[in-house]
C-alpha atoms as a PDB file:
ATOM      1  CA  UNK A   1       0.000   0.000   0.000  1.00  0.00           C
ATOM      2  CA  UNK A   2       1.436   3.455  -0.877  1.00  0.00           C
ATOM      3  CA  UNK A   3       1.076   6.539   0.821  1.00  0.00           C
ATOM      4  CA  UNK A   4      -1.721   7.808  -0.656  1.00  0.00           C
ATOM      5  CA  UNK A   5      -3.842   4.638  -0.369  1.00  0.00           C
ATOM      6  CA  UNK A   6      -3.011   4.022   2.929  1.00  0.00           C
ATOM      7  CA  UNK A   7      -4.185   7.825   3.916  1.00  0.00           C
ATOM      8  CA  UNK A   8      -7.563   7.769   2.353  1.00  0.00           C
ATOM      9  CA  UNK A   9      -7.880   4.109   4.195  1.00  0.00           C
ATOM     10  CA  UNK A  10      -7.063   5.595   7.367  1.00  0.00           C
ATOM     11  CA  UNK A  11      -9.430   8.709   6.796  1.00  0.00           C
ATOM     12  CA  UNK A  12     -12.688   6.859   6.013  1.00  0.00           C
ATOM     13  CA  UNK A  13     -12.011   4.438   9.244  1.00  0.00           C
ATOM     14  CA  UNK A  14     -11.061   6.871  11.530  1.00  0.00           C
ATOM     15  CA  UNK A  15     -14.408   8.960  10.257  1.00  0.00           C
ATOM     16  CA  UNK A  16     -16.774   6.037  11.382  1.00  0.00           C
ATOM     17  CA  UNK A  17     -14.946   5.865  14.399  1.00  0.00           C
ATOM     18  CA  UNK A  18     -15.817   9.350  15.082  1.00  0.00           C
ATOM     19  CA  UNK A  19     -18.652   9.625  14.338  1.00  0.00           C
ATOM     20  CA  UNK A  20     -19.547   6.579  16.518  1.00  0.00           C
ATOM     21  CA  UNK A  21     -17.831   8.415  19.235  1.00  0.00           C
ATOM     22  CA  UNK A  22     -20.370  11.568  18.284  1.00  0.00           C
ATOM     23  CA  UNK A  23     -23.321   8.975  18.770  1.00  0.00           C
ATOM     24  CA  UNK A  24     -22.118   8.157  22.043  1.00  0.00           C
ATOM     25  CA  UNK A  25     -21.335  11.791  23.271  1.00  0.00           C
ATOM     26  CA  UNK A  26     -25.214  12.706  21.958  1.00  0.00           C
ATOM     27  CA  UNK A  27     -26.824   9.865  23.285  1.00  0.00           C
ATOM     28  CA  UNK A  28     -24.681  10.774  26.761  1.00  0.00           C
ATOM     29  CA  UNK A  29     -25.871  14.366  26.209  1.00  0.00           C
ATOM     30  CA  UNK A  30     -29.712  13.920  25.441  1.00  0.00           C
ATOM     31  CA  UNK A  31     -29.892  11.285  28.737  1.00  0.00           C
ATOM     32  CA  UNK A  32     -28.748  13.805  31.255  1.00  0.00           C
ATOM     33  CA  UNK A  33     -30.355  17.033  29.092  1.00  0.00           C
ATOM     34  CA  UNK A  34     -33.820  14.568  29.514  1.00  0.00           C
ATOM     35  CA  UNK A  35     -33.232  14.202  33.592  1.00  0.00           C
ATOM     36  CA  UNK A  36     -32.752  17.843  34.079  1.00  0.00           C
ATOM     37  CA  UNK A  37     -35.475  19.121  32.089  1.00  0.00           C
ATOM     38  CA  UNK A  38     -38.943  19.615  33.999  1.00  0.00           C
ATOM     39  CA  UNK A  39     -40.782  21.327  30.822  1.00  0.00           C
ATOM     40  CA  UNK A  40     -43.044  18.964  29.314  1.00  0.00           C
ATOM     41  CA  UNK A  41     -43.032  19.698  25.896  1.00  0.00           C
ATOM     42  CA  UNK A  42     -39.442  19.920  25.476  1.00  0.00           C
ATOM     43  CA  UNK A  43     -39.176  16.278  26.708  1.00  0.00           C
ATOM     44  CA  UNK A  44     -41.199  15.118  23.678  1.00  0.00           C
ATOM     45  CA  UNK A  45     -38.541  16.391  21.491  1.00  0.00           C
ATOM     46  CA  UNK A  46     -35.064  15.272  23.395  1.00  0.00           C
ATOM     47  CA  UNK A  47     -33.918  12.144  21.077  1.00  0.00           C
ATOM     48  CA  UNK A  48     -34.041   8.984  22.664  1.00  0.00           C
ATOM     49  CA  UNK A  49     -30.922   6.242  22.573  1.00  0.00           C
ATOM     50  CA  UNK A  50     -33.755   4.372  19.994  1.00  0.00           C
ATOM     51  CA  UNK A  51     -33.859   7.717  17.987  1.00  0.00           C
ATOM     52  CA  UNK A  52     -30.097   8.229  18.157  1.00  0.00           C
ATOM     53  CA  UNK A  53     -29.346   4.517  17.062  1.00  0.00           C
ATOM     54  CA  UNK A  54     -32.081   4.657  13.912  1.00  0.00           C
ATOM     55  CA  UNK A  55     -30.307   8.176  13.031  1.00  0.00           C
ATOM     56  CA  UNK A  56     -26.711   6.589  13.370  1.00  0.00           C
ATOM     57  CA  UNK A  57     -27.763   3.294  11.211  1.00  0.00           C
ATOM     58  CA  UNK A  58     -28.797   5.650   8.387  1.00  0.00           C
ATOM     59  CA  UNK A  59     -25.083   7.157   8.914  1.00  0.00           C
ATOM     60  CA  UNK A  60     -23.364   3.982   8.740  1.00  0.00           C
ATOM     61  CA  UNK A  61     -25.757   2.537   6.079  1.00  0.00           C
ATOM     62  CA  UNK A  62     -24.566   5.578   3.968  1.00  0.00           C
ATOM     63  CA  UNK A  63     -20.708   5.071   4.892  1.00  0.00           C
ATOM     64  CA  UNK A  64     -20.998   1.594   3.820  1.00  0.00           C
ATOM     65  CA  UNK A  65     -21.499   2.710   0.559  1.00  0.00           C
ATOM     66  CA  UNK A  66     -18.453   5.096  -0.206  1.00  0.00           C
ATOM     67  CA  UNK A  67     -15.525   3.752  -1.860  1.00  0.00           C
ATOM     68  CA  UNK A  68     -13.067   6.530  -1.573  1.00  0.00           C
ATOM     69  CA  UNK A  69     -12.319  10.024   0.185  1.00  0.00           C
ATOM     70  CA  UNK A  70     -13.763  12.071  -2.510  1.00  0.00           C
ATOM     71  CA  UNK A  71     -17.231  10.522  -1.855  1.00  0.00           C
ATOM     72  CA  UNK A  72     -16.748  10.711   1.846  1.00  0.00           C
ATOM     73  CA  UNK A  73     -16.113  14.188   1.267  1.00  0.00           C
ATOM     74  CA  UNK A  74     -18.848  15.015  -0.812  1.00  0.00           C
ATOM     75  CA  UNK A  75     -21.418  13.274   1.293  1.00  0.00           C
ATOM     76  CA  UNK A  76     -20.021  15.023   4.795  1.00  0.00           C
ATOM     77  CA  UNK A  77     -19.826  18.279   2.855  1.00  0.00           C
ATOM     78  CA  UNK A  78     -23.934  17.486   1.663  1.00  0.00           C
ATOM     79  CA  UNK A  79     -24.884  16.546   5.213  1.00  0.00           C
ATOM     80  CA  UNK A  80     -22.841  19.132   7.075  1.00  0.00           C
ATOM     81  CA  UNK A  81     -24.402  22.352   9.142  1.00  0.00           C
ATOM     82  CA  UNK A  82     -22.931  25.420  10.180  1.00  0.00           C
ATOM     83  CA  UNK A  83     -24.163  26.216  13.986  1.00  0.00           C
ATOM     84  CA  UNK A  84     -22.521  29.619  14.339  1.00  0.00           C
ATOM     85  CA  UNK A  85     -25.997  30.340  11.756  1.00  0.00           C
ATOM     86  CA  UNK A  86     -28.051  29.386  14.745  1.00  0.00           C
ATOM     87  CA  UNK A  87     -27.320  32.399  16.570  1.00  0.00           C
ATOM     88  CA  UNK A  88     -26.773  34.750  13.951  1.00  0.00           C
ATOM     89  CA  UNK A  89     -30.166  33.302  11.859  1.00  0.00           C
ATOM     90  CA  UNK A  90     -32.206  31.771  14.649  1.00  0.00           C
ATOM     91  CA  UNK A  91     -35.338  31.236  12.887  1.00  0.00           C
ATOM     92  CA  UNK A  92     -34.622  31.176   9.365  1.00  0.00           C
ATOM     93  CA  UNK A  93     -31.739  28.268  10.295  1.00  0.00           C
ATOM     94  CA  UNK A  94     -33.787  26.416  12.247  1.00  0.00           C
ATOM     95  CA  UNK A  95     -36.911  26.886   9.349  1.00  0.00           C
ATOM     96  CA  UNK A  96     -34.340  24.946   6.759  1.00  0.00           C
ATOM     97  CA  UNK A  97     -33.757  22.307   9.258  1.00  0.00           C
ATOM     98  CA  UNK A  98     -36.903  21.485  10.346  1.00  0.00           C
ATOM     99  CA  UNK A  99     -38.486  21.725   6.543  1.00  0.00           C
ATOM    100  CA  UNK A 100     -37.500  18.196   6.524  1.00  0.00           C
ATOM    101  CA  UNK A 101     -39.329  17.028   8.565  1.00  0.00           C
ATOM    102  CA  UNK A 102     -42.570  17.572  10.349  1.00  0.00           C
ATOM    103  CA  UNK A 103     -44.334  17.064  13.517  1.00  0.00           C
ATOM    104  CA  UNK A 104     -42.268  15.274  17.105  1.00  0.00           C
ATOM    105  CA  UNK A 105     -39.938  12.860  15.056  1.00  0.00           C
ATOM    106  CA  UNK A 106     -39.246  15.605  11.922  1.00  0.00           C
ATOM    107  CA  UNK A 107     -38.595  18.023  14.958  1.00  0.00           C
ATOM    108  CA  UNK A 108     -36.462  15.350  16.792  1.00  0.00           C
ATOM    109  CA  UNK A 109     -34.665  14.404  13.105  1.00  0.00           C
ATOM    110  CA  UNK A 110     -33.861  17.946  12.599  1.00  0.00           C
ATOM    111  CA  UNK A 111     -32.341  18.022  16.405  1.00  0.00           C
ATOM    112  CA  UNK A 112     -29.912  15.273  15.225  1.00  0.00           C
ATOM    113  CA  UNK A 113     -30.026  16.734  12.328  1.00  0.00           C
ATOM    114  CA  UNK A 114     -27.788  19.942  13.458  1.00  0.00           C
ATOM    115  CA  UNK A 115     -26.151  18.078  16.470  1.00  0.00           C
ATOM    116  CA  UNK A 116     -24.452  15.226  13.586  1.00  0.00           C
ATOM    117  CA  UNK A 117     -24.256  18.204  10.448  1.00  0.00           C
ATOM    118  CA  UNK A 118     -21.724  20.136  12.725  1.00  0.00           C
ATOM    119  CA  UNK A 119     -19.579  17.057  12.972  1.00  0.00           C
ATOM    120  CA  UNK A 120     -19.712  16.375   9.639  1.00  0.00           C
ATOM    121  CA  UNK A 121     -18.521  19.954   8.597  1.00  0.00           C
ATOM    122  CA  UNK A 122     -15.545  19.767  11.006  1.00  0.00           C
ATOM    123  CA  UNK A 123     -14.547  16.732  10.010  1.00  0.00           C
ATOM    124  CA  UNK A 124     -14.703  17.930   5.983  1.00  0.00           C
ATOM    125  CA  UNK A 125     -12.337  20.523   7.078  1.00  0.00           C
ATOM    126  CA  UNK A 126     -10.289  18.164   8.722  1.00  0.00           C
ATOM    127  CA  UNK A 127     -10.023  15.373   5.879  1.00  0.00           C
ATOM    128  CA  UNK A 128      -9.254  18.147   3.472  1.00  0.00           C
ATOM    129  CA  UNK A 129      -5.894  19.315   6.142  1.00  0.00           C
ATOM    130  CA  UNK A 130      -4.627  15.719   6.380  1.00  0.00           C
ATOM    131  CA  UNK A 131      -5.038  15.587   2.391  1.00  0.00           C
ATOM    132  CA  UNK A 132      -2.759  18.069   1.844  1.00  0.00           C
ATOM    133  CA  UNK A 133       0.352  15.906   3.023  1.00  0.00           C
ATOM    134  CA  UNK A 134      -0.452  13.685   0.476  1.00  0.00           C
ATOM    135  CA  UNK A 135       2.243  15.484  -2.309  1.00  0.00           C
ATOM    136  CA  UNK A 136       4.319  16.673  -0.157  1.00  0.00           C
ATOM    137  CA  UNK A 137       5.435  12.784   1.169  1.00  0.00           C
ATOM    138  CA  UNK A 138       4.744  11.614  -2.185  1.00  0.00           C
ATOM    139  CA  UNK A 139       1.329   9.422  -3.444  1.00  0.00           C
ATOM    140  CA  UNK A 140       3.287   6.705  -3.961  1.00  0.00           C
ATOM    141  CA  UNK A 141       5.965   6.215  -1.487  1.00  0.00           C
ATOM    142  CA  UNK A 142       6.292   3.598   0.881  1.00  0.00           C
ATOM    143  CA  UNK A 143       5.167   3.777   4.258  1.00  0.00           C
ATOM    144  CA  UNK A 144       8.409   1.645   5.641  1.00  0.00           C
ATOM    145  CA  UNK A 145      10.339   4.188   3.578  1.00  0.00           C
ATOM    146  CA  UNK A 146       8.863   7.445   5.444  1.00  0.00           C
ATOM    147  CA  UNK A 147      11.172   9.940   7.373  1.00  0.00           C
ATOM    148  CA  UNK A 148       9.188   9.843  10.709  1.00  0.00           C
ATOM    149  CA  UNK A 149      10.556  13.350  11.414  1.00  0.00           C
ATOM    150  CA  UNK A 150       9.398  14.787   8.255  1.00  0.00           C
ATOM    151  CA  UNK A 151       5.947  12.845   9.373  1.00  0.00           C
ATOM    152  CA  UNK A 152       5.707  14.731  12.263  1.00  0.00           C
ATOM    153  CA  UNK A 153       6.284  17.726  11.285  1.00  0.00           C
ATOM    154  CA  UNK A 154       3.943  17.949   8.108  1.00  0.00           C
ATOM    155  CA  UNK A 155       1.383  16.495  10.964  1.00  0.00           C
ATOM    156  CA  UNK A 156       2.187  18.860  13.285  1.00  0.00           C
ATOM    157  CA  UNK A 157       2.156  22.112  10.993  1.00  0.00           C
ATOM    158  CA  UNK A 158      -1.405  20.893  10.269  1.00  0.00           C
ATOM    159  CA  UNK A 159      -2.346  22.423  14.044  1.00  0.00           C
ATOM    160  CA  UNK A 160      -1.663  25.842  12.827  1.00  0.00           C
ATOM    161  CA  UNK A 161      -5.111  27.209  11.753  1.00  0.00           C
ATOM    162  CA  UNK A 162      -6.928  25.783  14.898  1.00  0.00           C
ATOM    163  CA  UNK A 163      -4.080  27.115  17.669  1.00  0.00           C
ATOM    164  CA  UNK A 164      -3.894  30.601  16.063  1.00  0.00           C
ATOM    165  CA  UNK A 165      -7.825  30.786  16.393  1.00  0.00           C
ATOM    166  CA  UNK A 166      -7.470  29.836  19.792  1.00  0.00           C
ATOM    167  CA  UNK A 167      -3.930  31.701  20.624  1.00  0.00           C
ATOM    168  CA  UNK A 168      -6.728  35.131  19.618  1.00  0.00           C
ATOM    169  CA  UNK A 169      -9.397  33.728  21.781  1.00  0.00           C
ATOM    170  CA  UNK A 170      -6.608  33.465  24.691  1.00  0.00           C
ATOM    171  CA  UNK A 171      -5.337  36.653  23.878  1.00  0.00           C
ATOM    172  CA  UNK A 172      -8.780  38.440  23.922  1.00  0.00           C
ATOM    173  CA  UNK A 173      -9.764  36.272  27.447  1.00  0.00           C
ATOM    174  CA  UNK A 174      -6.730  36.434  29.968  1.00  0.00           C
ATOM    175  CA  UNK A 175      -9.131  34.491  32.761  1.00  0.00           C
ATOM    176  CA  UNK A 176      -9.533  31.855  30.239  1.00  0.00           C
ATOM    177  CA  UNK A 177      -5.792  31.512  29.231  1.00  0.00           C
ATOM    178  CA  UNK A 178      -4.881  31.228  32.547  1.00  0.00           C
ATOM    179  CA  UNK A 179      -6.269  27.727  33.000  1.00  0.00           C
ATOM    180  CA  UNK A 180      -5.596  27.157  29.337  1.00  0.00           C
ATOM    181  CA  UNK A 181      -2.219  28.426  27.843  1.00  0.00           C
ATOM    182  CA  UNK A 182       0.054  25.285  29.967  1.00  0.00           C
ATOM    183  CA  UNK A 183      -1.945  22.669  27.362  1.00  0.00           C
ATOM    184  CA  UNK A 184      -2.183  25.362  24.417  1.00  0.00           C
ATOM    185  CA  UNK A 185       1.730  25.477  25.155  1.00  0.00           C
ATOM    186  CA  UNK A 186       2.052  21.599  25.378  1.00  0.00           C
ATOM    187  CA  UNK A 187       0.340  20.913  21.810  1.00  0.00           C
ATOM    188  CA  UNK A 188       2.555  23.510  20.585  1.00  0.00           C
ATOM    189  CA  UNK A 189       5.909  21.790  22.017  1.00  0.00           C
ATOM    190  CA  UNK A 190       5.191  18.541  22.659  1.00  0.00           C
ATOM    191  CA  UNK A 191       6.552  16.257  19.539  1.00  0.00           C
ATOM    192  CA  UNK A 192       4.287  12.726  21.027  1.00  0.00           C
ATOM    193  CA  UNK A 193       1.210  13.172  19.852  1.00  0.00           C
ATOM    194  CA  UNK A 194      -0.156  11.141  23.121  1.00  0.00           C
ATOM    195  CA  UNK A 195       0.866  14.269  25.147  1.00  0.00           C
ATOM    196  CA  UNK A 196      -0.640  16.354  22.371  1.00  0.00           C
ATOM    197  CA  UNK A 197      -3.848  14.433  22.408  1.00  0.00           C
ATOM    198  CA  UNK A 198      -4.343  14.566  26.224  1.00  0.00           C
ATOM    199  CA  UNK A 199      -3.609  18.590  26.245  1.00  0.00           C
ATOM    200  CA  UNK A 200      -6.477  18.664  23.445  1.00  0.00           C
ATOM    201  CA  UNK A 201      -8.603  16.789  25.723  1.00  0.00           C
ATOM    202  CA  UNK A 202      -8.272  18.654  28.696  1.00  0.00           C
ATOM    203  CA  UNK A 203      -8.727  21.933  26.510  1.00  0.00           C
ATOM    204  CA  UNK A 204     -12.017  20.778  25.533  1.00  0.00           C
ATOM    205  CA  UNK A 205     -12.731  19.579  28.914  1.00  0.00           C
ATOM    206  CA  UNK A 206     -12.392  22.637  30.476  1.00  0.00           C
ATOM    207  CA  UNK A 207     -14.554  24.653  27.889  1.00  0.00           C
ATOM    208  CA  UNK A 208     -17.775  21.581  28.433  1.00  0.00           C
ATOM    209  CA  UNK A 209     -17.361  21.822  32.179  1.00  0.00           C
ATOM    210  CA  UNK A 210     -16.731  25.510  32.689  1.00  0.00           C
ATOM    211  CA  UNK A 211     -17.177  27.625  30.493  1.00  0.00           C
ATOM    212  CA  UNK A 212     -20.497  25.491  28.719  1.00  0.00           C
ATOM    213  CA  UNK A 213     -22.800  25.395  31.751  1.00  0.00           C
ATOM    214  CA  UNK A 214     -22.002  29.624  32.213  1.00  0.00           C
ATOM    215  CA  UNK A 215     -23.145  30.158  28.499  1.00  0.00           C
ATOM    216  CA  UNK A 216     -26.355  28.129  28.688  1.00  0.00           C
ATOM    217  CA  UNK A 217     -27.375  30.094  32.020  1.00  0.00           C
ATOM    218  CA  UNK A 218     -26.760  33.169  30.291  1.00  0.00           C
ATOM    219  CA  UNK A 219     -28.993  31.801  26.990  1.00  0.00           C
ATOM    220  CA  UNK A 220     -31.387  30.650  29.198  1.00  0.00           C
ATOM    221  CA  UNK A 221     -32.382  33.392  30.850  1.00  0.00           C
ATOM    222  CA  UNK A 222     -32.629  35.832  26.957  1.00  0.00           C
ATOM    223  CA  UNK A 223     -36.743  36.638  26.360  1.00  0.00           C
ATOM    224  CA  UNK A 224     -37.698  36.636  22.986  1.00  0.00           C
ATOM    225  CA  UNK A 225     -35.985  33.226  21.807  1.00  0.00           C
ATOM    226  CA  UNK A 226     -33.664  32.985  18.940  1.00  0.00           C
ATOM    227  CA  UNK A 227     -35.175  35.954  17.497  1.00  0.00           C
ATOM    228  CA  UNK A 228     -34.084  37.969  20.379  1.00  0.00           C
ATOM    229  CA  UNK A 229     -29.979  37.589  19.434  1.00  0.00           C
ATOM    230  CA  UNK A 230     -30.750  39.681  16.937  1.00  0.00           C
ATOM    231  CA  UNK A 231     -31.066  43.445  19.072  1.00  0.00           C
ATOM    232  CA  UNK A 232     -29.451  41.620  22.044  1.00  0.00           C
ATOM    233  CA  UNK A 233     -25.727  42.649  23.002  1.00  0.00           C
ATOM    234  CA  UNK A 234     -25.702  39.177  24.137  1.00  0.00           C
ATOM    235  CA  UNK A 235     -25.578  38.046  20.019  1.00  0.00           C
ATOM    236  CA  UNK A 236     -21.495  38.858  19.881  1.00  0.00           C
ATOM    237  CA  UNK A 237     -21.285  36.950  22.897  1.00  0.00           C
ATOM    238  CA  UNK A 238     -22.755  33.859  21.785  1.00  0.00           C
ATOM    239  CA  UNK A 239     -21.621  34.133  18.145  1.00  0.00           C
ATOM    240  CA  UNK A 240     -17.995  34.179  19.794  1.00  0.00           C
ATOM    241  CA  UNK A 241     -18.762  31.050  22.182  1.00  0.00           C
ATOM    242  CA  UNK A 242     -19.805  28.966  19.141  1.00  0.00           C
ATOM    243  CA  UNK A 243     -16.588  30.239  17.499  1.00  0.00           C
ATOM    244  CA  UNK A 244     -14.405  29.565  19.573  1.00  0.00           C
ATOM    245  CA  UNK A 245     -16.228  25.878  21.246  1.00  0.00           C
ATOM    246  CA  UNK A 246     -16.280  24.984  17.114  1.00  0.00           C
ATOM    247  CA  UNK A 247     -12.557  25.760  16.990  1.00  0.00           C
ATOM    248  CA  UNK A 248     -12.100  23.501  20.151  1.00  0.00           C
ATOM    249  CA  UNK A 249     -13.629  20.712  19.108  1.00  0.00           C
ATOM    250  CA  UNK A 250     -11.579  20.829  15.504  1.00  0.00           C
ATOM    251  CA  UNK A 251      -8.421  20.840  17.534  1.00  0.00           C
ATOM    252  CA  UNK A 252      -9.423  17.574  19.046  1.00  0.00           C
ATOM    253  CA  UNK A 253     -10.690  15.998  15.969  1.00  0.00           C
ATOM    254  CA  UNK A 254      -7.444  17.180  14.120  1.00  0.00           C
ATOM    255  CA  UNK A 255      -4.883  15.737  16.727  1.00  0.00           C
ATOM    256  CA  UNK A 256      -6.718  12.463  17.066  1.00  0.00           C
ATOM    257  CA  UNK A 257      -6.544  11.918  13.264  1.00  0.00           C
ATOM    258  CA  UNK A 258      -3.052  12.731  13.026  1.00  0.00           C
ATOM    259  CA  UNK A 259      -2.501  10.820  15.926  1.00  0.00           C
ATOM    260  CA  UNK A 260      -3.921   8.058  14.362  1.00  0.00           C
ATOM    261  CA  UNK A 261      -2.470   8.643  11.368  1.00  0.00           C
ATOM    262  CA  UNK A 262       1.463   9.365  12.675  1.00  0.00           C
ATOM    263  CA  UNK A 263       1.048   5.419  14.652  1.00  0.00           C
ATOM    264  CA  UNK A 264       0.363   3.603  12.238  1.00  0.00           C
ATOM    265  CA  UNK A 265       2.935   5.249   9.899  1.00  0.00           C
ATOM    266  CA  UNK A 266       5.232   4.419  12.550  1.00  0.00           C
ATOM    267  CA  UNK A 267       4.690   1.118  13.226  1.00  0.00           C
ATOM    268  CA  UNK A 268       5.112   0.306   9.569  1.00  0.00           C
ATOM    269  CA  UNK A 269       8.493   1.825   9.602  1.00  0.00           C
ATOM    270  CA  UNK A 270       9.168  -0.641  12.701  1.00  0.00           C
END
């Protein structure tokens, strides 16, 4: 197998993988979001594991079917969904969605809908980053034959985009880069991408546990809906939270696919 092949191999397995590990995050997220919520008519529209599963077969049933990257990307790039348009749109983004379908499962379709289309646009933007090693190694070298250094550091460079989005954000929010900027520094630095992954991680940890549960107390307590984002000072707010949680949660999908990617290049060279 030559480089090439073996990359878009490793792409469309370690895309099922994720998204499997989306299904499991959602399904984690709806069970606790159904516990805590005591308004009755929201609870007929939280997904269920049953809804989740039925929504993830379709996935897989449709990933079954692709035979290279270039479908994979044209079918993530069909399915995916921007969510910054939530906030900045409310109604007329939510409209499209939910034109698919109508009634309590069209409303719960188009709630999985948005929740799977944002993971399918980051990891489009992903695929398309790792792609661009391709020519630079060569499409048809040898994986046994690949400078591991020169691995690494294509891999690395990669990381740029996402850590100068967040190096603004940190820039902007010293209180945040306080508990942040040790990890920001270690995926800079580190050259194992095990340390790289866990500083990801613990990035994104600190953003669900923190800074998550502040935002949605803050959106919570808006009048006016969706709609009301739009003469609300709270809109920049919440158009930079989705910013910067979407540039998080690239981070993490980026360094696990390289990751991935750097291992088993490396154990073929061994």
């Amino acid at each position: 197998m030559n480089f090439k092949e073996f990359i878009n191999s490793q792409i469309i397995e370690i895309t099922a993988a994720k998204l499997f590990e989306k299904g499991l995050a959602i399904k984690r997220d709806f069970a606790n979001a159904a516990l805590t919520n005591t308004n009755p008519m929201l609870s007929t529209f939280i997904p269920s594991e049953v809804d989740i599963d039925l929504f993830l077969g379709e996935i897989n049933s449709d990933l079954g079917v692709i035979r290279d990257t270039d479908e994979l990307l044209t079918y993530l790039k069909l399915n995916s969904v921007d969510s910054s348009k939530l906030f900045s749109d409310g109604a007329n983004f939510l409209a499209g969605i939910m034109s698919q379908g109508a009634g309590t499962n069209g409303m719960t379709k188009s709630i999985l809908k948005l929740q799977f289309g944002s993971e399918f646009k980051i990891q489009a933007q992903q695929i398309e980053k790792i792609q661009s090693i391709i020519p630079k190694l060569g499409d048809q070298e040898n994986l046994a034959t690949l400078d591991l250094e020169d691995v690494n550091y294509l891999l690395s460079s990669l990381l740029t985009e996402d850590l100068e989005q967040l190096r603004v954000f940190l820039t902007n929010n010293p209180n945040d880069a306080e508990k942040v900027s040790p990890n920001f520094t270690t995926i800079q630095t580190a050259k194992g991408w095990d340390i790289k992954m866990h500083a990801a991680e613990t990035i994104k940890e600190y953003f669900t546990e923190f800074k998550e549960p502040n935002f949605l107390g803050d959106f919570g307590n808006l009048t006016g809906g969706l709609e009301s984002l739009k003469d609300s000072n709270f809109k920049q707010d919440v158009e930079k939270y989705v910013s910067i949680t979407n540039t998080v949660n690239s981070l993490v999908v980026l360094v696990s696919m390289c990751k991935k990617i750097y291992e088993k290049i490396e154990e073929a060279a061994n």
